[in-house]
C-alpha atoms as a PDB file:
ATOM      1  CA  UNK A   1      29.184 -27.635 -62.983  1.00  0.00           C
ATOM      2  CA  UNK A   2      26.526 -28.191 -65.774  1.00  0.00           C
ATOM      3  CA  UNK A   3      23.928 -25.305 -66.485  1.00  0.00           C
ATOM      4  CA  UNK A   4      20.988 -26.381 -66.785  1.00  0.00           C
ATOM      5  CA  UNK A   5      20.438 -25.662 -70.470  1.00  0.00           C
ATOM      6  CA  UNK A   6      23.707 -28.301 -70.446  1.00  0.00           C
ATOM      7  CA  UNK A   7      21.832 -31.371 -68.305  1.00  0.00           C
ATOM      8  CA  UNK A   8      18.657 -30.817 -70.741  1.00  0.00           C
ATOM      9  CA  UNK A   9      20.630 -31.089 -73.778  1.00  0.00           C
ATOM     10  CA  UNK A  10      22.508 -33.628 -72.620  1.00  0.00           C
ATOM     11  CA  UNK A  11      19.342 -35.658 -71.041  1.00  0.00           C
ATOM     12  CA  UNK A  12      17.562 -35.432 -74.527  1.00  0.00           C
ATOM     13  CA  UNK A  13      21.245 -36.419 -76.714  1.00  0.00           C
ATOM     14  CA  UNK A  14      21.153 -39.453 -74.013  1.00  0.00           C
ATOM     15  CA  UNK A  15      17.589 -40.664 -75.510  1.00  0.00           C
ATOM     16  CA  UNK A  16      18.826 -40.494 -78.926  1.00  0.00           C
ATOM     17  CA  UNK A  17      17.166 -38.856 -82.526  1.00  0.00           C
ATOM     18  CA  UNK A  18      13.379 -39.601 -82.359  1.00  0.00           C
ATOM     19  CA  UNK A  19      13.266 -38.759 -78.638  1.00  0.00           C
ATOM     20  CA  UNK A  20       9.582 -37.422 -78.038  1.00  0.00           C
ATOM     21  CA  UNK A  21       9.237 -35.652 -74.830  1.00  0.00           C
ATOM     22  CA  UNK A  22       7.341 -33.161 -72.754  1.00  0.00           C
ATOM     23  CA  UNK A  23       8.683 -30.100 -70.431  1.00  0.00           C
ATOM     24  CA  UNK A  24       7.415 -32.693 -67.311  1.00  0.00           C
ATOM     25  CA  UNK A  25      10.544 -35.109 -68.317  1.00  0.00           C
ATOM     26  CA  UNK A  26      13.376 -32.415 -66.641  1.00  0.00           C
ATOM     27  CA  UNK A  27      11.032 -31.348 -63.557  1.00  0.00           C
ATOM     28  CA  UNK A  28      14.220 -32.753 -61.615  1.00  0.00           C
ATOM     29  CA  UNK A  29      16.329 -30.738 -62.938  1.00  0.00           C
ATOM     30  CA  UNK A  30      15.294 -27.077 -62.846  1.00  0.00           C
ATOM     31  CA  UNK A  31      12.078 -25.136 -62.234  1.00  0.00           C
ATOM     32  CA  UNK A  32       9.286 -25.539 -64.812  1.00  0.00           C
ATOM     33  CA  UNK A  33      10.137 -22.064 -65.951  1.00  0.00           C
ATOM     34  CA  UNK A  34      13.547 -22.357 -66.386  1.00  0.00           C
ATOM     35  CA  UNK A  35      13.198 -25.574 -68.359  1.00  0.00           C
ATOM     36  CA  UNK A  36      10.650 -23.479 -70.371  1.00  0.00           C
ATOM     37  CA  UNK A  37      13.670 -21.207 -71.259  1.00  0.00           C
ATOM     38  CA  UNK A  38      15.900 -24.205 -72.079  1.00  0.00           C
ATOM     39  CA  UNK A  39      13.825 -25.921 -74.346  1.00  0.00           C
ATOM     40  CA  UNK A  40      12.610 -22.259 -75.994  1.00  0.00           C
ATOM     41  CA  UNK A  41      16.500 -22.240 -76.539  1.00  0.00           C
ATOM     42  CA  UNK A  42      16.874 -25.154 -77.647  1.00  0.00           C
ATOM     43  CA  UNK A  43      13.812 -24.540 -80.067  1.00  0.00           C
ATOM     44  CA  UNK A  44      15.395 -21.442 -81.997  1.00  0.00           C
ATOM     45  CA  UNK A  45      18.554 -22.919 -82.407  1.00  0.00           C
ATOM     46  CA  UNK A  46      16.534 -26.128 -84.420  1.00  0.00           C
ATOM     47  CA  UNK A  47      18.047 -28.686 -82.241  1.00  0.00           C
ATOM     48  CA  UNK A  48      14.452 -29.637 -80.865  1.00  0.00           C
ATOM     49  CA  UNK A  49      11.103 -29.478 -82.780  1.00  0.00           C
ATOM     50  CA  UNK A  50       8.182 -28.028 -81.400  1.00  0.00           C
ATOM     51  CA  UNK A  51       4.893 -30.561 -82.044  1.00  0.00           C
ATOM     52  CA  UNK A  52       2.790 -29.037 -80.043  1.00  0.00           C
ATOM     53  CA  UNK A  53       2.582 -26.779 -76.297  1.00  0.00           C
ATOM     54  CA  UNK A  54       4.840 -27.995 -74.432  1.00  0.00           C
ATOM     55  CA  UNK A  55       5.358 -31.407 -76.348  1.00  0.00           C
ATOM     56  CA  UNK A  56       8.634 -31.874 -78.655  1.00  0.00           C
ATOM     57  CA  UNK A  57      10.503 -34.413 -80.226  1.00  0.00           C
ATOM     58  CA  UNK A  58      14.859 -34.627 -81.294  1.00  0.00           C
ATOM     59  CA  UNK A  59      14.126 -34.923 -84.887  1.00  0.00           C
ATOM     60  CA  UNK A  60      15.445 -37.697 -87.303  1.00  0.00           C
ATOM     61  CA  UNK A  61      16.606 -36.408 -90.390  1.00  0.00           C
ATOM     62  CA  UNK A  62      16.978 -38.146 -94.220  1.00  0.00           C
ATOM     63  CA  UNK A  63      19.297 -36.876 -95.867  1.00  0.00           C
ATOM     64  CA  UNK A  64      18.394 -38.193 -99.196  1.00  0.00           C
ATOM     65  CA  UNK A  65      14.562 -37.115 -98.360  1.00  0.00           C
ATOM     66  CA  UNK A  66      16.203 -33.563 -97.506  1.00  0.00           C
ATOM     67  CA  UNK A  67      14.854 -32.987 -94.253  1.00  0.00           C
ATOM     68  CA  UNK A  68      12.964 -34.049 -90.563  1.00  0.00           C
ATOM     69  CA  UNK A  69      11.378 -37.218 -90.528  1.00  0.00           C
ATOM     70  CA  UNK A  70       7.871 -36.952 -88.955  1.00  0.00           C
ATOM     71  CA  UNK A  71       7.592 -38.446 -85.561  1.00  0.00           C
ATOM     72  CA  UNK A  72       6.470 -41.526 -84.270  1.00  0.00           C
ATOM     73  CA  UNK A  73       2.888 -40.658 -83.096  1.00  0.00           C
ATOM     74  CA  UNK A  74       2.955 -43.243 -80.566  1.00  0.00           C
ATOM     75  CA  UNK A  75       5.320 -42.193 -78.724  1.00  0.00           C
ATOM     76  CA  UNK A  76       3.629 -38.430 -79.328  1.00  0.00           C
ATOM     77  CA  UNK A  77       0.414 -40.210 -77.833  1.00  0.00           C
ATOM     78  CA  UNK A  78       2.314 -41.675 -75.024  1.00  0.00           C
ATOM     79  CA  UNK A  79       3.847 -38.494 -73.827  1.00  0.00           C
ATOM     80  CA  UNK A  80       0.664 -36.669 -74.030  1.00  0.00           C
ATOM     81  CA  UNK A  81      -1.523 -39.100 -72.554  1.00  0.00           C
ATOM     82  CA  UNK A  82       1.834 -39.253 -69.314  1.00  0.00           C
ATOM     83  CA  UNK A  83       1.645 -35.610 -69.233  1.00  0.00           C
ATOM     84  CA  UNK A  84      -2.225 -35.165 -68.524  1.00  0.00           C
ATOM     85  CA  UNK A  85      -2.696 -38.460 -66.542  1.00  0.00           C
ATOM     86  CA  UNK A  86      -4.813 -39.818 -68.908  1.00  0.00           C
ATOM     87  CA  UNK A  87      -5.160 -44.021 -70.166  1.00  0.00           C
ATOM     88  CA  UNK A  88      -5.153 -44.394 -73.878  1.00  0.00           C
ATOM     89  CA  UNK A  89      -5.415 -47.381 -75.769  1.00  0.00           C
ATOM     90  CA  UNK A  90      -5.290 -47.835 -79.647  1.00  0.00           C
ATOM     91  CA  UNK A  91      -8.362 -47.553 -81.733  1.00  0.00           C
ATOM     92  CA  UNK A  92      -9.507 -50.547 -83.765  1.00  0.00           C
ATOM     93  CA  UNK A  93      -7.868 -49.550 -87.047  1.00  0.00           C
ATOM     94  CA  UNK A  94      -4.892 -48.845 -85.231  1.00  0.00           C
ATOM     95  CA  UNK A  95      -4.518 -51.415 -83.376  1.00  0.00           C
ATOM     96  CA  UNK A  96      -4.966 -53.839 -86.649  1.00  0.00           C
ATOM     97  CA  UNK A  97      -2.403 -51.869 -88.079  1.00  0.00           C
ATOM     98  CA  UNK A  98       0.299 -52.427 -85.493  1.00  0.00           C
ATOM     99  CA  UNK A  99      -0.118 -55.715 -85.315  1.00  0.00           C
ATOM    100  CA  UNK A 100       0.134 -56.217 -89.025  1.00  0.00           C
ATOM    101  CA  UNK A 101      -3.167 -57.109 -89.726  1.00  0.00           C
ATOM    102  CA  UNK A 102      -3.598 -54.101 -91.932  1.00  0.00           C
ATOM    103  CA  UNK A 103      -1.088 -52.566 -94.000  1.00  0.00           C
ATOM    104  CA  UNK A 104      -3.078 -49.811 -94.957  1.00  0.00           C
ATOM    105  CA  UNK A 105      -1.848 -46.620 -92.748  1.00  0.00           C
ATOM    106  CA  UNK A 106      -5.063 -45.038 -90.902  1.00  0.00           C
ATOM    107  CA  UNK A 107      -5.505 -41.436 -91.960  1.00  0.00           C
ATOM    108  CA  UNK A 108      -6.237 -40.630 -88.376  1.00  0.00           C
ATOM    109  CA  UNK A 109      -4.436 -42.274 -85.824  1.00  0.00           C
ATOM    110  CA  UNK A 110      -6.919 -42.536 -82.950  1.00  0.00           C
ATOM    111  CA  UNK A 111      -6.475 -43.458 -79.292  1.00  0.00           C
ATOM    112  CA  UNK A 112      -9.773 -43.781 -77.197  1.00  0.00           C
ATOM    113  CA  UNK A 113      -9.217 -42.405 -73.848  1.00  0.00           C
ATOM    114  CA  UNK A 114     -10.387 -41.539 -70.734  1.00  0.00           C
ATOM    115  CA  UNK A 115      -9.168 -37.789 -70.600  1.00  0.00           C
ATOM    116  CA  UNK A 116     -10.149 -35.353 -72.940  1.00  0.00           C
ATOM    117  CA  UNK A 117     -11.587 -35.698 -76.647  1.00  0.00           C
ATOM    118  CA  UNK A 118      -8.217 -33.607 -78.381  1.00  0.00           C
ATOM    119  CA  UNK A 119      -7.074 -32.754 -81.861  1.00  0.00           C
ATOM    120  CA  UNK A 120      -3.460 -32.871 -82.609  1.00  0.00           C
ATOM    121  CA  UNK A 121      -1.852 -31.612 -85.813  1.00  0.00           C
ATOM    122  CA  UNK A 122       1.195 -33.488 -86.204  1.00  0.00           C
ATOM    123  CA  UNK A 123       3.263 -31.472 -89.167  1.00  0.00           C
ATOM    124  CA  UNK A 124       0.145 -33.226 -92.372  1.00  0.00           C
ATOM    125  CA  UNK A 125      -1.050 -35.883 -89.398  1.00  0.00           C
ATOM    126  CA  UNK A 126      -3.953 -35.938 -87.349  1.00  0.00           C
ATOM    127  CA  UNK A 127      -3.556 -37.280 -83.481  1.00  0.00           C
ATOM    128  CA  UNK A 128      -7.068 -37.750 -82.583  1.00  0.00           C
ATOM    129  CA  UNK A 129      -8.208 -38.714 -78.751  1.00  0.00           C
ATOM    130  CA  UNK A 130     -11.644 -39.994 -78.043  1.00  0.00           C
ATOM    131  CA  UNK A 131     -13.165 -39.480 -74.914  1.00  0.00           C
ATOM    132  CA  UNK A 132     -14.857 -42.634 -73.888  1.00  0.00           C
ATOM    133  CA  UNK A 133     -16.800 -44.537 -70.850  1.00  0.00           C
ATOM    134  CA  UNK A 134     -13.575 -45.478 -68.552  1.00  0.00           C
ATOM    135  CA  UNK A 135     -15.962 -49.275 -68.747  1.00  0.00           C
ATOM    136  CA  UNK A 136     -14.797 -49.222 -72.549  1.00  0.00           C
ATOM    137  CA  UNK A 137     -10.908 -48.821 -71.950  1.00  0.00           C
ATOM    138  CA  UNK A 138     -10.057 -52.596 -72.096  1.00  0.00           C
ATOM    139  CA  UNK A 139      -8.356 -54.548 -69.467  1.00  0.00           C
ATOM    140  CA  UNK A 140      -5.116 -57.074 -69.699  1.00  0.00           C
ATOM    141  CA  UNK A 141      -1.632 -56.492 -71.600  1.00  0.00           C
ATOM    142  CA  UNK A 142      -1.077 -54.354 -74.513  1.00  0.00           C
ATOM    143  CA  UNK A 143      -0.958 -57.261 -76.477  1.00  0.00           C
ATOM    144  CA  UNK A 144      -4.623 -58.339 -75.188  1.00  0.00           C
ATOM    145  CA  UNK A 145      -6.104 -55.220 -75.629  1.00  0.00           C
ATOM    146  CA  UNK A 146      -4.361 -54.731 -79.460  1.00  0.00           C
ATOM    147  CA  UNK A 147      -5.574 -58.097 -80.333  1.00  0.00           C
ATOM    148  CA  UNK A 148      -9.039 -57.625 -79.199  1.00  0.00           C
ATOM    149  CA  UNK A 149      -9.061 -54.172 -80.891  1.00  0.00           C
ATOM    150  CA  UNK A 150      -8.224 -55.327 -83.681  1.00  0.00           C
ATOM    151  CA  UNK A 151     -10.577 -58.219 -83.781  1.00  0.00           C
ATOM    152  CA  UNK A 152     -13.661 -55.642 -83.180  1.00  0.00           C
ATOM    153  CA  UNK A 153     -12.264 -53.877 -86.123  1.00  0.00           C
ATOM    154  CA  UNK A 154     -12.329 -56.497 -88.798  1.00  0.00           C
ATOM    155  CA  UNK A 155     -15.592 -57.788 -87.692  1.00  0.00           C
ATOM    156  CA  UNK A 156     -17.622 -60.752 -86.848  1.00  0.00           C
ATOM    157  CA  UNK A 157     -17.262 -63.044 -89.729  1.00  0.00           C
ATOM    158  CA  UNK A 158     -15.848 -62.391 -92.794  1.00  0.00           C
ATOM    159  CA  UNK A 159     -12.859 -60.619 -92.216  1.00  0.00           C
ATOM    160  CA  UNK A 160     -11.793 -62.865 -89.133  1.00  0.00           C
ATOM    161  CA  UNK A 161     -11.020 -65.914 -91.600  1.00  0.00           C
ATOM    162  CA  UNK A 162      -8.223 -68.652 -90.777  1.00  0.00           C
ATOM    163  CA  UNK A 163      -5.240 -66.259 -92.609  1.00  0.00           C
ATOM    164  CA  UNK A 164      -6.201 -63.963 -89.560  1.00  0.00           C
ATOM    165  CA  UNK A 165      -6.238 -67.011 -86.945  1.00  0.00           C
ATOM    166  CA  UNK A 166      -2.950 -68.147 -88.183  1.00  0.00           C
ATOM    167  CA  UNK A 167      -1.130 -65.020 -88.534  1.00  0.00           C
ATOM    168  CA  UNK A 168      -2.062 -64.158 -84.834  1.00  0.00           C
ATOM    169  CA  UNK A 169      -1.317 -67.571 -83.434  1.00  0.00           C
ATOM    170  CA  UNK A 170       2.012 -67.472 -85.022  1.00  0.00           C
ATOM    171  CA  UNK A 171       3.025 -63.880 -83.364  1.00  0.00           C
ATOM    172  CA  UNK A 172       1.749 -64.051 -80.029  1.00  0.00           C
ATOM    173  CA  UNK A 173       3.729 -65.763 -77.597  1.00  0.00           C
ATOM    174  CA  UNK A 174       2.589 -68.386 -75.081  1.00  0.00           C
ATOM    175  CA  UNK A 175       1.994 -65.687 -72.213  1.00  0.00           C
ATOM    176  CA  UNK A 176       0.022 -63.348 -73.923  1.00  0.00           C
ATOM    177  CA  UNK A 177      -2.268 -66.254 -75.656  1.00  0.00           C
ATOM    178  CA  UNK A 178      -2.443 -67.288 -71.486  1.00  0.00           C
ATOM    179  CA  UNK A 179      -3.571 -63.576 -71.052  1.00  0.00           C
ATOM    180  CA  UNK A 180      -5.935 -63.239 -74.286  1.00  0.00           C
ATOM    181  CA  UNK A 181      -7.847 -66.763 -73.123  1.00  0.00           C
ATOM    182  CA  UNK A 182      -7.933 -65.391 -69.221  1.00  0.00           C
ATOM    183  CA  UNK A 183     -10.025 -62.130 -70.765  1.00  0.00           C
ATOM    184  CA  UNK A 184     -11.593 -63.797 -73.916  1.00  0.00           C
ATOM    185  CA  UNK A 185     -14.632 -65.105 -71.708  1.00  0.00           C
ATOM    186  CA  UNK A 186     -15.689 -61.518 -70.788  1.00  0.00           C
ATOM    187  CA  UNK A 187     -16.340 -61.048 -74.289  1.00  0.00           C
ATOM    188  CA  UNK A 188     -18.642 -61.212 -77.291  1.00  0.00           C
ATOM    189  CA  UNK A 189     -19.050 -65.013 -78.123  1.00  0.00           C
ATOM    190  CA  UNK A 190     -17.820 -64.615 -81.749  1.00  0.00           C
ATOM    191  CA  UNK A 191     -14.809 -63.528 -80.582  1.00  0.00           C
ATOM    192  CA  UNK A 192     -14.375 -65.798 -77.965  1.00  0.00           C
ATOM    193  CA  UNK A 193     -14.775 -68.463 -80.518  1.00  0.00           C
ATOM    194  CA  UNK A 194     -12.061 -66.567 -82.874  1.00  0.00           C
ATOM    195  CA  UNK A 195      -9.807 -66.366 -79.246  1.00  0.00           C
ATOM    196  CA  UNK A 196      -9.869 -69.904 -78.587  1.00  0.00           C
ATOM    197  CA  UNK A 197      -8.662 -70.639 -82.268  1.00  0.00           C
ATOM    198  CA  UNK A 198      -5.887 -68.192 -81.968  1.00  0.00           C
ATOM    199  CA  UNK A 199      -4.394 -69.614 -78.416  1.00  0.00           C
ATOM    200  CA  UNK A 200      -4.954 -73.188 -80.032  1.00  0.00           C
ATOM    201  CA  UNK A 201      -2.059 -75.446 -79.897  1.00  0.00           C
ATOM    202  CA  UNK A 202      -0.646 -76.073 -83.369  1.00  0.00           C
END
């Protein structure tokens, strides 16, 4: 029969390197307080890494950058967010840059939320959540709500120019442009306008 330090170590090999995960994720395995011990194990002997209380991730590692790779604070942001019960959703600059709007890597990464305004030090990384109104948490898909962030970030005019309407046009696929134009009328009419030209047929 497995121990229980085993099933843990075995759960988070299962997931693979980059695996980001909170204590909550073996609650059917063991008490809380014996998973505490496991992972506390699993800690000193630098299998895991420690990102915060309670939150930790199974490292990547470069060899030829001679060490850890930081982790993906999405995922980070996900786990949180699962563990407190809370709805997050990309800030504007964020959500620009995961679509690929924006190359430029925010110095923050930001999720608005509905929980608690926290501060995260990730290893030289910030993980910032804004408390907001639960009426500004956007509805629809991820994809609707990280085009629509996005589009709030660059603005009404200028920066939403046809290299922006035909760079989102060509990514989004047919049911999320069916999505976008379903929520687009609830919206500012700028962006509506900007919407409609997206979801266009070519």
């Amino acid at each position: 029969m497995q121990s229980i330090n085993d099933k843990v170590i075995s759960r988070i090999y299962g997931h693979g390197k980059g695996y980001v995960f909170s204590a909550e994720a073996f609650n059917d395995i063991a008490s809380r307080n014996s998973i505490d011990k496991a992972l506390s194990q699993l800690y000193k002997q630098q299998i895991i890494r420690r990102l915060a209380l309670g939150t930790y991730d199974y490292p990547r590692f470069n060899e030829q950058l001679g060490g850890a790779l930081s982790p993906d604070l999405q995922e980070v942001a996900k786990v949180v967010a699962k563990k407190h019960g809370w709805r997050i959703q990309p800030s504007g600059a964020l959500a620009a840059n995961l679509l690929g709007l924006s190359t430029q890597v925010p110095a923050k990464t930001i999720y608005l939320t509905d929980g608690q305004s926290k501060i995260m030090n990730i290893g030289n990384r910030k993980l910032i959540f804004k408390r907001v109104p639960p009426r500004e948490l956007l509805p629809g898909s991820k994809t609707v709500i990280l085009v629509t962030q996005a589009l709030r970030n660059l603005g009404k005019a200028a920066a939403v120019d046809k290299s922006v309407i035909n760079y989102l046009r060509g990514i989004l696929k047919d049911k999320d442009k069916k999505a976008l134009l379903k929520e687009a009328g609830h919206m500012e009419s700028w962006m509506w306008e900007a919407i409609k030209q997206i979801c266009k047929a070519e």
